[in-house]
Protein backbone atom coordinates (compact mmCIF):
# COMPACT_ATOMS: atom_id res chain seq x y z
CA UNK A 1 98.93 73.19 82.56
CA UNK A 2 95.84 72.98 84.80
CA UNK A 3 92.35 72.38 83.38
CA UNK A 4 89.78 75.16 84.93
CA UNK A 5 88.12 72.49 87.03
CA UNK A 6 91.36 71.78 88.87
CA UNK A 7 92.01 75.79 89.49
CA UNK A 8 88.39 76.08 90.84
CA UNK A 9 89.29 73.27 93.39
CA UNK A 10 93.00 74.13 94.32
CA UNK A 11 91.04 78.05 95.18
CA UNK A 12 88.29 76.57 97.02
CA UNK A 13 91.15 74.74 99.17
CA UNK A 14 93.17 78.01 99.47
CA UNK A 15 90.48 79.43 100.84
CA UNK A 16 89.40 77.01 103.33
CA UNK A 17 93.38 77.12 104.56
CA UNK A 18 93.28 80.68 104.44
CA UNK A 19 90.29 80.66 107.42
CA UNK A 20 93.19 80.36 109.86
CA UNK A 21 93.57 83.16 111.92
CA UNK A 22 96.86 82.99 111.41
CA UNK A 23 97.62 82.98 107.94
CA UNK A 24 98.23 85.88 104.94
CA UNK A 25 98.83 84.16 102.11
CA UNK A 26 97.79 80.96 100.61
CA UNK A 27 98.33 79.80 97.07
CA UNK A 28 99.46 77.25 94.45
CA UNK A 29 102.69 77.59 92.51
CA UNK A 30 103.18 75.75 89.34
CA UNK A 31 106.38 73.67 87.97
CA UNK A 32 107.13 77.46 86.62
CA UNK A 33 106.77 79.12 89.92
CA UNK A 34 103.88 81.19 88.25
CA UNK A 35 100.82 81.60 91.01
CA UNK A 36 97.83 79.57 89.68
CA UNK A 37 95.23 79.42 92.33
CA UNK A 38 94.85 81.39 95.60
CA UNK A 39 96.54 84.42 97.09
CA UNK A 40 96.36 87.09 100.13
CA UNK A 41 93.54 86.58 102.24
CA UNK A 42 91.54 89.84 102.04
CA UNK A 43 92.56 92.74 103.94
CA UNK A 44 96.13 91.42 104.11
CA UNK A 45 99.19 93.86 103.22
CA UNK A 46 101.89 91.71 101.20
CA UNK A 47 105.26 92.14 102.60
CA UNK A 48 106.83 92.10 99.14
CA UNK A 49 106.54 94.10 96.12
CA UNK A 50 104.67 92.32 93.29
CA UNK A 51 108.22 91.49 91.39
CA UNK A 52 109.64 90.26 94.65
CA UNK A 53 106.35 88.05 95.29
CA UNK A 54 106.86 86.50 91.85
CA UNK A 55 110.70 86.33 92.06
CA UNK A 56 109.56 84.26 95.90
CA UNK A 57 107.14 81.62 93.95
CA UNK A 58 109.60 80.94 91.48
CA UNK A 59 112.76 80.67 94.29
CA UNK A 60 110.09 78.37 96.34
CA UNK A 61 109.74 75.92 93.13
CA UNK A 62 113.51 75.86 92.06
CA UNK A 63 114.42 75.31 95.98
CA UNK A 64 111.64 72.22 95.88
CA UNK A 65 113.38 70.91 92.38
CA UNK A 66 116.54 71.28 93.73
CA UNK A 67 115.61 69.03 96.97
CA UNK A 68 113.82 66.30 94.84
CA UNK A 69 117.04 65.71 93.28
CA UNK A 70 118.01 63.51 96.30
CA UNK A 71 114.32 61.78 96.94
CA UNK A 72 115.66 58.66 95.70
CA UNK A 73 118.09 58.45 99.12
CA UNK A 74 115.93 60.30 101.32
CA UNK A 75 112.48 59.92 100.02
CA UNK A 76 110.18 62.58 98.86
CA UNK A 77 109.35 66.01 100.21
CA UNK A 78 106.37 66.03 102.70
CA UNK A 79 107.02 70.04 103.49
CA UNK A 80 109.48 72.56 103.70
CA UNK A 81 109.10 75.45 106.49
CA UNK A 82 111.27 78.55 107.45
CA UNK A 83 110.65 80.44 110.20
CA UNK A 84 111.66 83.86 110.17
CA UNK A 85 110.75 87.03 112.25
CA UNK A 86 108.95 88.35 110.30
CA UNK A 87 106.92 85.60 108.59
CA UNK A 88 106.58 81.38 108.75
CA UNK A 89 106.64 79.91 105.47
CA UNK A 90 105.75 76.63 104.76
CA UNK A 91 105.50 74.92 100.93
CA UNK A 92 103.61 71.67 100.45
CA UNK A 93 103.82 69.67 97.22
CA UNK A 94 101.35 68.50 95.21
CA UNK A 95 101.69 66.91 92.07
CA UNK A 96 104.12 68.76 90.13
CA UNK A 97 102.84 72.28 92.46
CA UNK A 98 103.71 73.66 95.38
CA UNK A 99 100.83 75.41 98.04
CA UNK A 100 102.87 78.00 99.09
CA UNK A 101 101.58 79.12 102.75
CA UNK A 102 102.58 82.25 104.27
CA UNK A 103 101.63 82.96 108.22
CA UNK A 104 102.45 85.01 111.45
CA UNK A 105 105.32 83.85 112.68
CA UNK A 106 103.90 82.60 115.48
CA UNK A 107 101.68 80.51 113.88
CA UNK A 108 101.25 76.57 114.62
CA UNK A 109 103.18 74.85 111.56
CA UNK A 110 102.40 71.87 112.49
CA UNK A 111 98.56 72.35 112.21
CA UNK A 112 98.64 74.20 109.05
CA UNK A 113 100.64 71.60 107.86
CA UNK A 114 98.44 69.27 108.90
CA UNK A 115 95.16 70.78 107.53
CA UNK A 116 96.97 71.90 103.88
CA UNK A 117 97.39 68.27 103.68
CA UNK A 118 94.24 67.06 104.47
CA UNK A 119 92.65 69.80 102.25
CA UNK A 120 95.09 69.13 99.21
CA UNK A 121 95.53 65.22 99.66
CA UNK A 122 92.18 64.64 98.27
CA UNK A 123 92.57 66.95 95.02
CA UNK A 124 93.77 65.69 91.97
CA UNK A 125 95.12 67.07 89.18
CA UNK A 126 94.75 66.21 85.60
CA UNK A 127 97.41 68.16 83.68
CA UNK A 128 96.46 69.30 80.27
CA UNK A 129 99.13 68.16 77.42
């Protein structure tokens, strides 16, 4: 669980990420897959239905589980992306979360990437027992 200091940073990140042109959806995903900070930048339709969205964050954190199972041989997870045509989706860990980032498909991944990292590298998280 997140303390309230640690939401109020992971949003103020989302929404710095979320100034690219090119993005619709920014937000952080807990170990649950339950959204905990961020969301559609304004004036952005969702793709999804609101059950679909929710059945996506928790598919994005049981896909990232699934992967870490083999960080021991390959190291850990610095991203995942999929490009489809409709939509590039990229997932960065942090911590036990995931920043789920959701763009035009003709969007740079490389410098989102780039700046969710520098933007999330420098939070951390104190997770309440």
């Amino acid at each position: 669980m997140l303390s309230t200091k640690d939401i109020q940073k992971l949003d103020l990140a989302c929404t710095e990420l979320s100034k690219d042109e090119k993005t619709r959806h920014v937000g952080v995903i807990n170990e649950l897959g339950h959204l905990v900070a961020g969301g559609f930048k304004k004036g952005v339709t969702a793709l999804l239905t609101e059950e679909r969205l929710r059945m996506l964050y928790m598919q994005m954190q049981l896909d990232f589980n699934m992967r870490q199972e083999l960080d021991d041989l390959l190291g850990p997870i610095d991203y995942i992306a999929s490009r489809r045509s409709k939509l590039l989706i990229i997932s960065v860990p942090i911590g036990e979360n995931l920043v789920l980032i959701a763009a035009e498909p003709d969007a740079d991944d490389k410098k989102i990437i780039k700046h969710a990292e520098e933007l999330f590298d420098d939070i951390s998280i104190n997770t309440l027992k």
